[in-house]
PDB file of N, CA and C in Angstrom:
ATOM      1  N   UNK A   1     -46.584  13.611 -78.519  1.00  0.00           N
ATOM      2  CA  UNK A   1     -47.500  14.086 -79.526  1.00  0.00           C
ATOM      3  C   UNK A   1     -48.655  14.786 -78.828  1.00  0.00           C
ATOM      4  N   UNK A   2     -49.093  16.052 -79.552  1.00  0.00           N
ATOM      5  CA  UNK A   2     -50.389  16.440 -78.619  1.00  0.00           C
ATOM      6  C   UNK A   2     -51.663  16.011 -79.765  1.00  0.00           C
ATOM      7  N   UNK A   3     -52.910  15.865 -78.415  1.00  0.00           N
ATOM      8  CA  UNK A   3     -54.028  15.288 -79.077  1.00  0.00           C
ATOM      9  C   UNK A   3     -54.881  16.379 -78.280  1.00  0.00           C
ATOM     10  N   UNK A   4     -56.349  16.276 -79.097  1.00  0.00           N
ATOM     11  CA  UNK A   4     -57.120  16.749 -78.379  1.00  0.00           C
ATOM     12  C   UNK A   4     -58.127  15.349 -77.687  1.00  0.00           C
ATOM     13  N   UNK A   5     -57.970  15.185 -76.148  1.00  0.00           N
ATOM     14  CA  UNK A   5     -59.051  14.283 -75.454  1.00  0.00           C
ATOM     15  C   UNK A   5     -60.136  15.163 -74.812  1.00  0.00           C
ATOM     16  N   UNK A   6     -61.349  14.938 -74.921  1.00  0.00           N
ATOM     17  CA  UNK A   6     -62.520  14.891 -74.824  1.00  0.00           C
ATOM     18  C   UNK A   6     -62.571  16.858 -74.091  1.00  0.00           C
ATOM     19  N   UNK A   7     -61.546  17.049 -75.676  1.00  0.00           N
ATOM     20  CA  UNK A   7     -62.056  18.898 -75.758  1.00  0.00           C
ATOM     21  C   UNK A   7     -60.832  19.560 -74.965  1.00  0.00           C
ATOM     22  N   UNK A   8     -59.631  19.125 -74.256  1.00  0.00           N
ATOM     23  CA  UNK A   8     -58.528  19.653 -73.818  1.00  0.00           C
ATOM     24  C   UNK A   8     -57.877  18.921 -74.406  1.00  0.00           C
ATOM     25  N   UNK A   9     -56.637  19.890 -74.488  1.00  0.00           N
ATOM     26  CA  UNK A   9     -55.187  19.546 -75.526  1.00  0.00           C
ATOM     27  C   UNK A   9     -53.960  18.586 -74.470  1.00  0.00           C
ATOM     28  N   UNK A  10     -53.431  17.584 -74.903  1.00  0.00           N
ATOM     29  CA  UNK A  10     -52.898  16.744 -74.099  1.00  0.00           C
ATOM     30  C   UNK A  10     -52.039  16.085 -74.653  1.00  0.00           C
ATOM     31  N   UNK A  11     -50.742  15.865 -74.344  1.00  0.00           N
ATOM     32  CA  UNK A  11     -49.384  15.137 -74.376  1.00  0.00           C
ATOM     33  C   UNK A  11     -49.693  14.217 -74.369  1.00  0.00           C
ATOM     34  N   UNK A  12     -49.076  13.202 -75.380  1.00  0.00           N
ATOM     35  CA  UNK A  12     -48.813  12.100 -75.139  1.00  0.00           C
ATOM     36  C   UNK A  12     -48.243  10.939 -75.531  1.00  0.00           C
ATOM     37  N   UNK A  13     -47.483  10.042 -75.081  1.00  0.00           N
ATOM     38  CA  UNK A  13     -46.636   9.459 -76.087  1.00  0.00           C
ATOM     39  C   UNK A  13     -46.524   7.862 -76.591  1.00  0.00           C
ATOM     40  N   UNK A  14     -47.770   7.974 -76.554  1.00  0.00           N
ATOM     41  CA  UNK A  14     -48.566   6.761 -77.248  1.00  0.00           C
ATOM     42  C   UNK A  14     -48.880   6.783 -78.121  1.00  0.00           C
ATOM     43  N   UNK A  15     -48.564   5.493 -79.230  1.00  0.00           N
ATOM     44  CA  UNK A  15     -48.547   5.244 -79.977  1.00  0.00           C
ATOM     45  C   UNK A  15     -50.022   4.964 -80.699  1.00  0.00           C
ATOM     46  N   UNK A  16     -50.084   3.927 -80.137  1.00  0.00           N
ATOM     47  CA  UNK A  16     -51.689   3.122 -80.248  1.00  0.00           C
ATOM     48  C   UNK A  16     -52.825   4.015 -79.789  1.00  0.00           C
ATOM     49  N   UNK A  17     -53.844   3.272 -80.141  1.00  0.00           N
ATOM     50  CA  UNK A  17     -55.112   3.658 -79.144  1.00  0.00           C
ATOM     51  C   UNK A  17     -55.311   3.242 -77.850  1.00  0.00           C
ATOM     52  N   UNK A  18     -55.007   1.588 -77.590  1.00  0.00           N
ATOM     53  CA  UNK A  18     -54.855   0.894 -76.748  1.00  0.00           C
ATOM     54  C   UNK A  18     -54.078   1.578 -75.831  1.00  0.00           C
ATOM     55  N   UNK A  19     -52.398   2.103 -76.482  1.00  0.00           N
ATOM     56  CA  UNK A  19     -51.663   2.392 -75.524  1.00  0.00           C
ATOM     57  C   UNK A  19     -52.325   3.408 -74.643  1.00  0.00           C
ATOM     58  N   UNK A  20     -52.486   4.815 -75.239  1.00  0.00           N
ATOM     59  CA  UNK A  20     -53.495   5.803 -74.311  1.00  0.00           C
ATOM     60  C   UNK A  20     -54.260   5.513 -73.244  1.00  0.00           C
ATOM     61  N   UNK A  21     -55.418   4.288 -73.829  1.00  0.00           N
ATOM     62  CA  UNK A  21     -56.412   3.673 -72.782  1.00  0.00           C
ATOM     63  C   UNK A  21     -55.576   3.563 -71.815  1.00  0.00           C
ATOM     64  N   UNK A  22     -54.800   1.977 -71.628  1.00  0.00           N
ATOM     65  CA  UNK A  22     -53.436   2.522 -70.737  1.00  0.00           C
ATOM     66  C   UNK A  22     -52.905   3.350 -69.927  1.00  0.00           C
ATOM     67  N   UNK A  23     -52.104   3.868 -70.727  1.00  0.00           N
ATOM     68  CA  UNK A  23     -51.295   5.143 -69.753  1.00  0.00           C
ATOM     69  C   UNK A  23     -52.524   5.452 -68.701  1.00  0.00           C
ATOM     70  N   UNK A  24     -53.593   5.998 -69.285  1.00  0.00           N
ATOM     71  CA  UNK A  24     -54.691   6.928 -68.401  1.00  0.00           C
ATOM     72  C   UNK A  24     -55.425   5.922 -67.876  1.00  0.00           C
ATOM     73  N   UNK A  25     -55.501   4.356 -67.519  1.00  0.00           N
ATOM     74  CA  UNK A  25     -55.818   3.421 -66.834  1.00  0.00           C
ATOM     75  C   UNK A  25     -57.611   3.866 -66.747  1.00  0.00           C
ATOM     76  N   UNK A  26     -58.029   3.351 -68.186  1.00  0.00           N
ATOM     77  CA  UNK A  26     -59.168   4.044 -68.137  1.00  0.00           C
ATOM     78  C   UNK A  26     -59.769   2.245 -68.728  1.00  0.00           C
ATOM     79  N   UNK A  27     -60.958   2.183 -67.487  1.00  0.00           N
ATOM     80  CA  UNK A  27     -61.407   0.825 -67.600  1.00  0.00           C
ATOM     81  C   UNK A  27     -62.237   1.062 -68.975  1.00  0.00           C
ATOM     82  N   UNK A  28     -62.146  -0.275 -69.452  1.00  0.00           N
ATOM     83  CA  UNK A  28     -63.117  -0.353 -70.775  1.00  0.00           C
ATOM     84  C   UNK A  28     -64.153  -0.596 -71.262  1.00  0.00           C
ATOM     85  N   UNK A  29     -64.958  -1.292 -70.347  1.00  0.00           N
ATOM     86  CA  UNK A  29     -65.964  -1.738 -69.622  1.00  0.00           C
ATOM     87  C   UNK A  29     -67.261  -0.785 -70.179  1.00  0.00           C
ATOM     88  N   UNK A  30     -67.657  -0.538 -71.295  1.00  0.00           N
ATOM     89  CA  UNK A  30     -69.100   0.301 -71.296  1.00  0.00           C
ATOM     90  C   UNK A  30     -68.328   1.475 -72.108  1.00  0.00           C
ATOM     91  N   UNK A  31     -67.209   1.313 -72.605  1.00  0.00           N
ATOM     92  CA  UNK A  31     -66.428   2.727 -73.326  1.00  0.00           C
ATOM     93  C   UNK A  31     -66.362   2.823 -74.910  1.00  0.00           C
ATOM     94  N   UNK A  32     -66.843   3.755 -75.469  1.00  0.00           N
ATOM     95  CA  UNK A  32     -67.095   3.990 -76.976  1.00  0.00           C
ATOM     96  C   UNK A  32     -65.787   5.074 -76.905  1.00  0.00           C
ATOM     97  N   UNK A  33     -64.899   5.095 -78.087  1.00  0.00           N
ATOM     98  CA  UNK A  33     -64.316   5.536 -78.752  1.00  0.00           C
ATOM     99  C   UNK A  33     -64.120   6.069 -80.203  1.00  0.00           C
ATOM    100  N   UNK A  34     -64.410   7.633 -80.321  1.00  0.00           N
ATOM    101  CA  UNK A  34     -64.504   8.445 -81.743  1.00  0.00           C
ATOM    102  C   UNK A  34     -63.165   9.455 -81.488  1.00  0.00           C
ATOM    103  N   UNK A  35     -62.887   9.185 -82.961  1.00  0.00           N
ATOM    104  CA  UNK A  35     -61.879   9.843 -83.245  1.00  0.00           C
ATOM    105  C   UNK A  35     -61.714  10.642 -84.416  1.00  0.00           C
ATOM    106  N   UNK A  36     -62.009  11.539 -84.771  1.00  0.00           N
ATOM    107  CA  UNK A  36     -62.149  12.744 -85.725  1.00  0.00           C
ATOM    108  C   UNK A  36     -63.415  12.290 -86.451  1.00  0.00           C
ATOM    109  N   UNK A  37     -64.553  11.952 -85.060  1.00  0.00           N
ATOM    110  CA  UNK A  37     -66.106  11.720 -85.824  1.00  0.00           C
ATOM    111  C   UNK A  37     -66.776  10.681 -86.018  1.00  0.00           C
ATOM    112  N   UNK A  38     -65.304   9.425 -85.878  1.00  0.00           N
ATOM    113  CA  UNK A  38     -65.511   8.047 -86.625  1.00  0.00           C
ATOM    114  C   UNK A  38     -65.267   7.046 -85.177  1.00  0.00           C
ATOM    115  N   UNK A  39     -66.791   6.218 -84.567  1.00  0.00           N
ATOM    116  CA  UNK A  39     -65.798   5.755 -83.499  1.00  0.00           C
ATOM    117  C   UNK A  39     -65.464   4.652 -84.028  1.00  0.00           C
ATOM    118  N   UNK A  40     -64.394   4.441 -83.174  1.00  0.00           N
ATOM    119  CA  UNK A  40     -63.341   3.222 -83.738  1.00  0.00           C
ATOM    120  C   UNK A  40     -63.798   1.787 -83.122  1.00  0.00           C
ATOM    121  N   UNK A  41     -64.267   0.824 -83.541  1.00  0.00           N
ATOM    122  CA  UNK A  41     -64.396  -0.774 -83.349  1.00  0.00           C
ATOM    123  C   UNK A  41     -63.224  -1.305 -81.773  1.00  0.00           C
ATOM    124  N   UNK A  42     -63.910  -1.967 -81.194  1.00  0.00           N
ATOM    125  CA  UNK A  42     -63.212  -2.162 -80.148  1.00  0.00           C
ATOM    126  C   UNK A  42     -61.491  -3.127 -80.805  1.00  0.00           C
ATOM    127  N   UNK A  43     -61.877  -4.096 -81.904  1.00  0.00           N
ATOM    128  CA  UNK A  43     -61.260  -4.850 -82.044  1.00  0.00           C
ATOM    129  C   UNK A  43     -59.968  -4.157 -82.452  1.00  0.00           C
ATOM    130  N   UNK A  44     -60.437  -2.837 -83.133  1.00  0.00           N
ATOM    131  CA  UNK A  44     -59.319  -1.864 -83.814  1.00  0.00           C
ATOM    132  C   UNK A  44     -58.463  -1.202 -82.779  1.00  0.00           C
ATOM    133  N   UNK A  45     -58.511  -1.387 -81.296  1.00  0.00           N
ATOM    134  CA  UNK A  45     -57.648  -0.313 -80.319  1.00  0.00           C
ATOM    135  C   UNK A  45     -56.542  -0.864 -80.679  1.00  0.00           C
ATOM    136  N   UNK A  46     -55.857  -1.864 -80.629  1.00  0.00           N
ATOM    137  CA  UNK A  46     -54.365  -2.516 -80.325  1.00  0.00           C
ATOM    138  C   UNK A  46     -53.870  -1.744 -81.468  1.00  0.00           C
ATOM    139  N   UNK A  47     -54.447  -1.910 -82.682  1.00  0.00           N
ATOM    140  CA  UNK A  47     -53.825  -1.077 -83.891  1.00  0.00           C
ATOM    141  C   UNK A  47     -53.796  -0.342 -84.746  1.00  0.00           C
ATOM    142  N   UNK A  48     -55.051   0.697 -83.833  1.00  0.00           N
ATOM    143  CA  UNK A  48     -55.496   2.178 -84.537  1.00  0.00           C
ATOM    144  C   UNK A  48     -54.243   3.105 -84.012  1.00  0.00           C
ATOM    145  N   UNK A  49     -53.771   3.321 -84.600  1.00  0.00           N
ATOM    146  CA  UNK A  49     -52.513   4.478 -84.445  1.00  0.00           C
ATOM    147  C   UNK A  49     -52.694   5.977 -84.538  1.00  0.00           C
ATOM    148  N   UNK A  50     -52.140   6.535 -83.643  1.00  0.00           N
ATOM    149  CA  UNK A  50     -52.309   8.252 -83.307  1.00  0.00           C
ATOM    150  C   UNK A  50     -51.675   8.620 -83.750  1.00  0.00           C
ATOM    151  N   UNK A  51     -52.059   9.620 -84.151  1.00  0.00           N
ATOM    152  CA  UNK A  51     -51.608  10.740 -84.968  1.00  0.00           C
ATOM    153  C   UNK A  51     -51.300  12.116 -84.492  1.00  0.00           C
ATOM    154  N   UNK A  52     -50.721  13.384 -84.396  1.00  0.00           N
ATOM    155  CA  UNK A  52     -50.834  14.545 -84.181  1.00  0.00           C
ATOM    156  C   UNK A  52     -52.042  15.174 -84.500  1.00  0.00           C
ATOM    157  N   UNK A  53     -52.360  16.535 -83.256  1.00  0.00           N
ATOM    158  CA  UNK A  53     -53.878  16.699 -83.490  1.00  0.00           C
ATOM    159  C   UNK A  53     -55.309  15.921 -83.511  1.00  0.00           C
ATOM    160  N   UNK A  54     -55.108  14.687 -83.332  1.00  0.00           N
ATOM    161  CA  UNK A  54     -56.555  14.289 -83.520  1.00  0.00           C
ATOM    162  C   UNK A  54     -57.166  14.515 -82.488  1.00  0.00           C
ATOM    163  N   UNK A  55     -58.468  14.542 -83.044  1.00  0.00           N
ATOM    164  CA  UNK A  55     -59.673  14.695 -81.741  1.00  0.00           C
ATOM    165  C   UNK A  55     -60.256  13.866 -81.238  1.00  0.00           C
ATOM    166  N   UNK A  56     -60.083  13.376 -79.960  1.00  0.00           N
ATOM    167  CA  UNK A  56     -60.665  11.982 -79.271  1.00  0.00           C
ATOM    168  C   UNK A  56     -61.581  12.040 -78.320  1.00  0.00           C
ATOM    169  N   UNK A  57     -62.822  11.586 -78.675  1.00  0.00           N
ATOM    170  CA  UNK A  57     -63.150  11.723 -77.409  1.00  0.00           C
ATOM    171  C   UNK A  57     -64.177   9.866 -76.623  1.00  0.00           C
ATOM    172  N   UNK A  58     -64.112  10.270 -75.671  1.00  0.00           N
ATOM    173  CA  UNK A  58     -63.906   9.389 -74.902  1.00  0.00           C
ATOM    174  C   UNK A  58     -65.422   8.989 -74.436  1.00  0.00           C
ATOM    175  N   UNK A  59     -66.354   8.066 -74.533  1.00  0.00           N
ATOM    176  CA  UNK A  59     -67.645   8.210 -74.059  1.00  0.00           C
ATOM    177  C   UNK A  59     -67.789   6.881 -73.034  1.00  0.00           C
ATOM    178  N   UNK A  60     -68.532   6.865 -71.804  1.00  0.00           N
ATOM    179  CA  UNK A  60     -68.579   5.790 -70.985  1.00  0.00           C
ATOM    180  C   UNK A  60     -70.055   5.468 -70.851  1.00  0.00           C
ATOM    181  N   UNK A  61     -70.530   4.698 -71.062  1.00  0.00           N
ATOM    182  CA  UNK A  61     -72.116   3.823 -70.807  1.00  0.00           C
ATOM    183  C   UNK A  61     -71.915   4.187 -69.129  1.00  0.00           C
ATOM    184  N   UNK A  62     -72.611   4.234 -68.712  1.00  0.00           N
ATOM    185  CA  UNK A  62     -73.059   4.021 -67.168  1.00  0.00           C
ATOM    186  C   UNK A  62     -74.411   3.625 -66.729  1.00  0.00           C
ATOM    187  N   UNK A  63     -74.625   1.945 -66.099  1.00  0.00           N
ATOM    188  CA  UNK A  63     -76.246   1.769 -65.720  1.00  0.00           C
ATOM    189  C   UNK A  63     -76.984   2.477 -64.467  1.00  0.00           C
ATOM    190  N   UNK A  64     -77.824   2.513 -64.526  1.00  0.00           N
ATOM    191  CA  UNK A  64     -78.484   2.811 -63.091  1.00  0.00           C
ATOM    192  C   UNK A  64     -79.873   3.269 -63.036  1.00  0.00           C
ATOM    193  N   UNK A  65     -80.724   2.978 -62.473  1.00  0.00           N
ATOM    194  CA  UNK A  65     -81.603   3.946 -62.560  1.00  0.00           C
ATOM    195  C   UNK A  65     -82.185   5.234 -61.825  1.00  0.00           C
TER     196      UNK A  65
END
């Protein structure tokens, strides 16, 4: 399925939200997730389901000063 992630168009054949995180071994740790505007609740990854076209993008907290 192609999606748009964080503004490039991208394959992929995951199902879930979760699964994506996954595949792309993207720690979770400080990570907000919106998806056509709306970010999605952490509790919701295992069973927010992808769709064709959607727009995801991906945001990471980082501390430091």
């Amino acid at each position: 399925m192609r999606i748009l992630l964080n503004g490039e168009i991208q394959e992929t054949s995951a199902e879930f939200l979760a699964d994506l995180l996954n595949q792309m071994d993207i720690s979770r740790e400080g990570l907000i997730v919106e998806i056509n505007g709306v970010i999605i609740p952490r509790e919701d990854w295992n069973r927010y389901e992808l769709k064709q076209e959607m727009k995801i993008e991906l945001i990471k907290f980082v501390g430091g000063g």
